[in-house]
C-alpha atoms as a PDB file:
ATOM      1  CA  UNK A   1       9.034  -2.265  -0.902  1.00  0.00           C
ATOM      2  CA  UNK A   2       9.299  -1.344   2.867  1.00  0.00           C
ATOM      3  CA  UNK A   3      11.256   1.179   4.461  1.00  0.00           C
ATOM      4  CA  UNK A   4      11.878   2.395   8.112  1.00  0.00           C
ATOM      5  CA  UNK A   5      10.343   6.374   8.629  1.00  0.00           C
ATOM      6  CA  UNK A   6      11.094   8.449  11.865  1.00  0.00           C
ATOM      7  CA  UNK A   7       8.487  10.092  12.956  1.00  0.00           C
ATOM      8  CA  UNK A   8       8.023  12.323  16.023  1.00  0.00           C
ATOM      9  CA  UNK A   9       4.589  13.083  17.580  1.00  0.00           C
ATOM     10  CA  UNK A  10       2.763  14.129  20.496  1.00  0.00           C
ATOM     11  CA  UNK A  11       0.466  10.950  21.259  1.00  0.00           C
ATOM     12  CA  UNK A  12      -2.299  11.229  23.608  1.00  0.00           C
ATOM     13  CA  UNK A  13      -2.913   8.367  26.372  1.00  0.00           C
ATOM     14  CA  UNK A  14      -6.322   8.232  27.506  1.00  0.00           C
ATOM     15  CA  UNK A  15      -7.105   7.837  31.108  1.00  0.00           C
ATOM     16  CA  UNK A  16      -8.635   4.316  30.532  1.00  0.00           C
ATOM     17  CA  UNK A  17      -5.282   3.233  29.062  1.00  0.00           C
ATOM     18  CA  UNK A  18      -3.073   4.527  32.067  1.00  0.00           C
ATOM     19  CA  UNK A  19      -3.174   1.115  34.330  1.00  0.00           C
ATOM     20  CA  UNK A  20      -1.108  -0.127  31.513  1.00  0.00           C
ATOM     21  CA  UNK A  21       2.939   0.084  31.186  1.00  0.00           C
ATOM     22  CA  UNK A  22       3.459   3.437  29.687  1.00  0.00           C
ATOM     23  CA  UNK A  23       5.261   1.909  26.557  1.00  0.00           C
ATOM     24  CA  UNK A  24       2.650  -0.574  25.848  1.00  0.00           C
ATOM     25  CA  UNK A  25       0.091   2.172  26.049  1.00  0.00           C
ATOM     26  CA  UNK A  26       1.740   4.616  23.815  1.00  0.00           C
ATOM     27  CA  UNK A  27       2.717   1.596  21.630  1.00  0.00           C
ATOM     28  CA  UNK A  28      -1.061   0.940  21.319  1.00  0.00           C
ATOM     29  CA  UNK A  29      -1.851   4.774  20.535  1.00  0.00           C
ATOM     30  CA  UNK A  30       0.460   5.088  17.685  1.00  0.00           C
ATOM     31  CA  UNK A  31      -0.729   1.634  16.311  1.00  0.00           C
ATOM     32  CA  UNK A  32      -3.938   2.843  16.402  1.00  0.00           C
ATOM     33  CA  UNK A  33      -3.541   6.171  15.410  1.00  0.00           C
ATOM     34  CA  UNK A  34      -1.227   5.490  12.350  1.00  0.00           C
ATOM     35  CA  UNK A  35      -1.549   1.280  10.820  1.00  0.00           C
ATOM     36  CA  UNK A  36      -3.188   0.896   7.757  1.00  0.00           C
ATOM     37  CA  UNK A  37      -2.875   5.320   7.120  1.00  0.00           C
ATOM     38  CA  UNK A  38      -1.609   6.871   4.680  1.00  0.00           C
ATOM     39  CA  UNK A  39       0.535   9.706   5.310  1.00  0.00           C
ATOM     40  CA  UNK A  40       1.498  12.412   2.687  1.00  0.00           C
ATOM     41  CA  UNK A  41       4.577  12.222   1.096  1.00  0.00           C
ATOM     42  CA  UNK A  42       5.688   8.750   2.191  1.00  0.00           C
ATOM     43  CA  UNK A  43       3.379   6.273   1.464  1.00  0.00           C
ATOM     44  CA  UNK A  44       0.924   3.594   3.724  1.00  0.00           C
ATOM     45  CA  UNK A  45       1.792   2.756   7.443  1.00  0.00           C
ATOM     46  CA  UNK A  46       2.100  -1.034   8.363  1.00  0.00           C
ATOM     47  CA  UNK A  47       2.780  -1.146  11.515  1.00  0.00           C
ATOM     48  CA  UNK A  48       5.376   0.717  14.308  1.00  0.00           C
ATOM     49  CA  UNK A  49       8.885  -0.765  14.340  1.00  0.00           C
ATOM     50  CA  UNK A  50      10.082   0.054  17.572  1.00  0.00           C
ATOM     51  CA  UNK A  51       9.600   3.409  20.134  1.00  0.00           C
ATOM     52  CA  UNK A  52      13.285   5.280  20.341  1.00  0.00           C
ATOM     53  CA  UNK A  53      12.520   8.114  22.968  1.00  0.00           C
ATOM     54  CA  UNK A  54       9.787   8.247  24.956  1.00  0.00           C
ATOM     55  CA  UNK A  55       9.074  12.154  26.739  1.00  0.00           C
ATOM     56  CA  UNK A  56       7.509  12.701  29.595  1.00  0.00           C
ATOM     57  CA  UNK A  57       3.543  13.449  29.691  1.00  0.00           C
ATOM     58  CA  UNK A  58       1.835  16.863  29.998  1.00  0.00           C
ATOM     59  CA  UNK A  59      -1.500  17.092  31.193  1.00  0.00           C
ATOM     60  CA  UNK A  60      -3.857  20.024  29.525  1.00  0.00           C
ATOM     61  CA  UNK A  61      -6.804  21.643  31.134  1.00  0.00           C
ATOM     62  CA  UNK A  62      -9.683  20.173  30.645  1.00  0.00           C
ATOM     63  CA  UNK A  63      -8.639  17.000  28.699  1.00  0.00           C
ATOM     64  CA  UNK A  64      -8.144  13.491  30.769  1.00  0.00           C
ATOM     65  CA  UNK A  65      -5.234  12.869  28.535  1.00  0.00           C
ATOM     66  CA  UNK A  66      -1.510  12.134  29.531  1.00  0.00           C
ATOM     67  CA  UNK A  67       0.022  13.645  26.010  1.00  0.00           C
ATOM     68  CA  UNK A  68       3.618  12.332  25.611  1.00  0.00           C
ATOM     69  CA  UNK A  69       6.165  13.214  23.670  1.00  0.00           C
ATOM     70  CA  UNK A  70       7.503  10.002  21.286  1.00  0.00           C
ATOM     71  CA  UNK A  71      10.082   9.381  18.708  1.00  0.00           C
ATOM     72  CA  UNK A  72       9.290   6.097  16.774  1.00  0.00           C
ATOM     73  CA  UNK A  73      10.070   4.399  13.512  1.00  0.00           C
ATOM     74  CA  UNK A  74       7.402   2.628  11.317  1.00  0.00           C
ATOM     75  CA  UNK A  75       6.908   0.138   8.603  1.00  0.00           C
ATOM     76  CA  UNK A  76       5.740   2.063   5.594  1.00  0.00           C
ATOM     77  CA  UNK A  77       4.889   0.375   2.666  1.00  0.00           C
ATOM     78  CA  UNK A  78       6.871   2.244  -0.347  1.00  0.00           C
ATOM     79  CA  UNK A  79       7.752   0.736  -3.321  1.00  0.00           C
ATOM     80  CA  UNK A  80      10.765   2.207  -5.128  1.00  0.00           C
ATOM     81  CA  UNK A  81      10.447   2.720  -9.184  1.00  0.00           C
ATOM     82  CA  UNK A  82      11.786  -0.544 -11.164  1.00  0.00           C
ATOM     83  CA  UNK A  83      11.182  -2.418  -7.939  1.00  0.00           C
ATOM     84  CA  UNK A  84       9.393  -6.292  -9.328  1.00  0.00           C
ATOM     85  CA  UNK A  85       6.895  -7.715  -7.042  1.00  0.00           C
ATOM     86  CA  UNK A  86       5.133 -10.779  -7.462  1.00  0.00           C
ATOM     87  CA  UNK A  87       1.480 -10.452  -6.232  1.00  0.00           C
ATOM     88  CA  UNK A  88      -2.391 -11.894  -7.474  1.00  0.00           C
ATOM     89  CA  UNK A  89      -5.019 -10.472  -9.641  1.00  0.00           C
ATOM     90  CA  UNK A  90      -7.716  -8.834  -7.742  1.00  0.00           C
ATOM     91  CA  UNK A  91      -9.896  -7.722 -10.875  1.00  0.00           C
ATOM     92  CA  UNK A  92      -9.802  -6.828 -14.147  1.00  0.00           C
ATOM     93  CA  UNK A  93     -11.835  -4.100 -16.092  1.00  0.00           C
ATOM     94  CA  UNK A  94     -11.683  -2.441 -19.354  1.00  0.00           C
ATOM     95  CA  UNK A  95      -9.783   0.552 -17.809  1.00  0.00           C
ATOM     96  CA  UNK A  96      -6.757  -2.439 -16.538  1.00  0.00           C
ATOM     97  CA  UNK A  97      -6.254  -5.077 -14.377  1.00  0.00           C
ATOM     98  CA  UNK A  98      -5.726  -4.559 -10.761  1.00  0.00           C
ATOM     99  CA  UNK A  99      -3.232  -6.516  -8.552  1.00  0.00           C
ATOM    100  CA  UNK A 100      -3.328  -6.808  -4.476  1.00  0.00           C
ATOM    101  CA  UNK A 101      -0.343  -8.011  -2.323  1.00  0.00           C
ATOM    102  CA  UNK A 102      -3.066  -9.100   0.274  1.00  0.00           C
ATOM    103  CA  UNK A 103      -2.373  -5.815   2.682  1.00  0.00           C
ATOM    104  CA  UNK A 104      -2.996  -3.449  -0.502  1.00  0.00           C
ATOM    105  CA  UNK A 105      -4.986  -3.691  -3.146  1.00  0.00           C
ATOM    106  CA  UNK A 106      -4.668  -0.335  -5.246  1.00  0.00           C
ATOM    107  CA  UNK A 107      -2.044  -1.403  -7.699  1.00  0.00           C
ATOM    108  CA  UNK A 108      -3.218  -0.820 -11.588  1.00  0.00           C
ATOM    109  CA  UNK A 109      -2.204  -2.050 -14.304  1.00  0.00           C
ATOM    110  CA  UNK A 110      -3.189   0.026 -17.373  1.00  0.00           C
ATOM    111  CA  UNK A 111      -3.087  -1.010 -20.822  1.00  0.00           C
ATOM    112  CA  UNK A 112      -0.458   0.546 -22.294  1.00  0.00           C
ATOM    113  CA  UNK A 113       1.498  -0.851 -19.089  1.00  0.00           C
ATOM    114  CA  UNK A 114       0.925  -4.530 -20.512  1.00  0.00           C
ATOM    115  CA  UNK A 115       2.388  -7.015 -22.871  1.00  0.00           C
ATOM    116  CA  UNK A 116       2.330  -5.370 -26.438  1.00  0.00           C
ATOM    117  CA  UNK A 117      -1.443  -7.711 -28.128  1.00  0.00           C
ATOM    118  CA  UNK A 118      -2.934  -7.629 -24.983  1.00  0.00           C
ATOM    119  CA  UNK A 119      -6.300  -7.321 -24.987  1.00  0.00           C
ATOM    120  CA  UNK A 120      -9.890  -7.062 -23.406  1.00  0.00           C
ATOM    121  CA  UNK A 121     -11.825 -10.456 -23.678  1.00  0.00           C
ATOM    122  CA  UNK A 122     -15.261  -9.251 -23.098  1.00  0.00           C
ATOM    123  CA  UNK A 123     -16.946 -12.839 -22.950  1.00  0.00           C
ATOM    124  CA  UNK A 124     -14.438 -13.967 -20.394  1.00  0.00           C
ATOM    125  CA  UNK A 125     -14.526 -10.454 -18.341  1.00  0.00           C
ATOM    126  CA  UNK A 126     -10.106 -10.944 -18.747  1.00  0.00           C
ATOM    127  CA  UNK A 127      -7.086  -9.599 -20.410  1.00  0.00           C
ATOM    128  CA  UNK A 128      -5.481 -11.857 -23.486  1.00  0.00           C
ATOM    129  CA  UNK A 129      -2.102 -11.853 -24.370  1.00  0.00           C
ATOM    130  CA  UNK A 130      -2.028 -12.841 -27.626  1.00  0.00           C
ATOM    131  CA  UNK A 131       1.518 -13.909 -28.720  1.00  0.00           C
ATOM    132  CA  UNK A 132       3.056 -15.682 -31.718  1.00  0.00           C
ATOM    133  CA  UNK A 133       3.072 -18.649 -28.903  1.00  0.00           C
ATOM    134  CA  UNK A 134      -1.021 -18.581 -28.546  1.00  0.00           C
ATOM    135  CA  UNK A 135      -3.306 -16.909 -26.550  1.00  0.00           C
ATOM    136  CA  UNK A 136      -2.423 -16.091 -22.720  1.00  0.00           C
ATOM    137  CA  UNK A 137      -5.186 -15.335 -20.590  1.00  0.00           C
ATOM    138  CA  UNK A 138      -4.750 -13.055 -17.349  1.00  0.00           C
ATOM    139  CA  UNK A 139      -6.975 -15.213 -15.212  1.00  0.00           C
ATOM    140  CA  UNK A 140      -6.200 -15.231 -10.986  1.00  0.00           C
ATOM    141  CA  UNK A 141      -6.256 -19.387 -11.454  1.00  0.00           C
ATOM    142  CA  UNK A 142      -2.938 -19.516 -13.714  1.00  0.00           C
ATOM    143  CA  UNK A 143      -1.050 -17.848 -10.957  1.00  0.00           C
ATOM    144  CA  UNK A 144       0.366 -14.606  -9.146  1.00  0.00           C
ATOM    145  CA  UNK A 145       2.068 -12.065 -11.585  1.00  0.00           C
ATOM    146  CA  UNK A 146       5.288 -10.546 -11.505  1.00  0.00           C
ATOM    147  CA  UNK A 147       4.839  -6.660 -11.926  1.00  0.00           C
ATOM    148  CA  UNK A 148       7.149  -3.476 -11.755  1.00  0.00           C
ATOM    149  CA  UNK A 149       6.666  -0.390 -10.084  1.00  0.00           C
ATOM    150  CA  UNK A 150       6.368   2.155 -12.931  1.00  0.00           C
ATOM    151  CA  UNK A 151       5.184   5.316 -10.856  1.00  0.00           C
ATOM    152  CA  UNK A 152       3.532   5.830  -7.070  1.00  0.00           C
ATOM    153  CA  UNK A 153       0.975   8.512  -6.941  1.00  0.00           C
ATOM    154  CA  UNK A 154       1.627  10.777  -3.581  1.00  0.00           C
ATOM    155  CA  UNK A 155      -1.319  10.714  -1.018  1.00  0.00           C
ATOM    156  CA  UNK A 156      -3.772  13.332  -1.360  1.00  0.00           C
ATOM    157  CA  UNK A 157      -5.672  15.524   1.388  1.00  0.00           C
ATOM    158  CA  UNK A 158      -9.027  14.642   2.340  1.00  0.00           C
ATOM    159  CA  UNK A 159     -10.396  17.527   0.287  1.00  0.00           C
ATOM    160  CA  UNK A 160      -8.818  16.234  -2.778  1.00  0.00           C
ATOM    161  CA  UNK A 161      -9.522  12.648  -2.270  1.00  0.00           C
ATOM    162  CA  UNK A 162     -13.676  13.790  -1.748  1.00  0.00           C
ATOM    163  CA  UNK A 163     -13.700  14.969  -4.866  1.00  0.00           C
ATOM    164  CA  UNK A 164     -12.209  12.344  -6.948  1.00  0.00           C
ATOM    165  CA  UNK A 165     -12.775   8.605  -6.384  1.00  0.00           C
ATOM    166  CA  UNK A 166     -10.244   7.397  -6.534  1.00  0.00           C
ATOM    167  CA  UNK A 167      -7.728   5.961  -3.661  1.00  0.00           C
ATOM    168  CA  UNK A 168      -5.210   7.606  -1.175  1.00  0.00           C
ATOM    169  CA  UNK A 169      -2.519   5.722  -2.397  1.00  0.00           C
ATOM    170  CA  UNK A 170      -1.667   3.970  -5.607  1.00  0.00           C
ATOM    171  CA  UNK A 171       1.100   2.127  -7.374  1.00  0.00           C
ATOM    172  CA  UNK A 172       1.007   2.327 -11.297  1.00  0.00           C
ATOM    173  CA  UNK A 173       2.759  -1.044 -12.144  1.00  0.00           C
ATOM    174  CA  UNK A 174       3.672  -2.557 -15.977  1.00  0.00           C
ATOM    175  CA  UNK A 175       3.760  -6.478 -17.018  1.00  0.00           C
ATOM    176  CA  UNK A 176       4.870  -5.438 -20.326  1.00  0.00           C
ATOM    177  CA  UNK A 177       9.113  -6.654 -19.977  1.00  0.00           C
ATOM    178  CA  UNK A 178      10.162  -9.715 -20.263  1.00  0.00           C
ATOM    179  CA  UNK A 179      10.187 -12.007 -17.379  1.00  0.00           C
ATOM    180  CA  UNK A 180       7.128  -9.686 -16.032  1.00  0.00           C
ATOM    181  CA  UNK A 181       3.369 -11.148 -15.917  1.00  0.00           C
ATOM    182  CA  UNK A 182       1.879 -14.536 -14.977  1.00  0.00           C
ATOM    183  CA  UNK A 183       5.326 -16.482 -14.056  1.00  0.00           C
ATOM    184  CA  UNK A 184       3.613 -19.629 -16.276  1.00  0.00           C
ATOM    185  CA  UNK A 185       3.931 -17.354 -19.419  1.00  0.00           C
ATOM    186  CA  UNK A 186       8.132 -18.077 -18.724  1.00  0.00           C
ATOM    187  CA  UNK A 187       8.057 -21.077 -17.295  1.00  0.00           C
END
């Protein structure tokens, strides 16, 4: 679900930040510039994992800004295909349900992704799974459900992303296999 990516950049200190050590200051520039992104081709940025080479700083005309040189690894959220993850429901709509892991919200569900019966219960605003064994409703109260990863979609450029709305990032997920759904349902 989380892997390590090394990155290099070019991260610029601003003057008000250079009383500070200069490792706690870049530290601070790359959390800032890169938590809670998402970057193309590899998926959403937690947090940095540690600094590995730290350049030296270059000053450019005209900007107050020590720009250093930095190799550093972060924590980018990934999932890998067939990975199961238990999270909760954040909503569920006629299009699917939607499931958060409390840092990221954007995994879907779709229909055809769910237990074969399952269904839209438009008085209770939920997904049914109706089974030989009864009715089983998808509701957040009965618990967190177990989920695979069935496909990530890649980031998209700001252009692309303005014209659809839709998000950055997004994990197409299935409760349809055994074992996979509200844990009560195989309890």
């Amino acid at each position: 679900m989380f892997v390590l990516v090394k990155m290099k950049d070019a991260v610029p200190i601003p003057a008000s930040e250079l009383s500070k050590p200069r490792s706690l200051a870049v530290s601070n520039q790359i959390e800032k510039k890169y938590s809670n992104r998402v970057l193309l081709g590899t998926g959403l940025c937690v947090c940095l994992y540690e600094i590995e080479e730290l350049g030296e700083g270059l000053i450019y005309p005209s900007d107050s800004a020590v720009h250093v040189r930095v190799t550093f690894s972060l924590v980018v959220f990934r999932p890998f295909i067939g990975e199961v993850i238990t999270g909760s429901i954040h909503r569920s709509t006629p299009e699917g349900l939607w499931i958060s892991l409390g840092f990221f919200q954007d995994i879907f569900v779709p229909p055809h992704f769910m237990q074969d019966g399952s269904e839209w219960d438009e008085e209770h605003q939920l997904w049914v799974w109706k089974s030989e064994h009864g009715d089983a409703m998808l509701d957040p109260a009965f618990g967190s459900p177990r989920f695979v990863d069935r496909k990530n979609t890649p980031a998209r450029t700001g252009q692309e992303q303005e014209q659809e709305d839709e998000p950055a990032f997004q994990v197409m997920a299935s409760i349809k296999d055994d074992g996979l759904g509200l844990a009560i349902w195989w309890e």
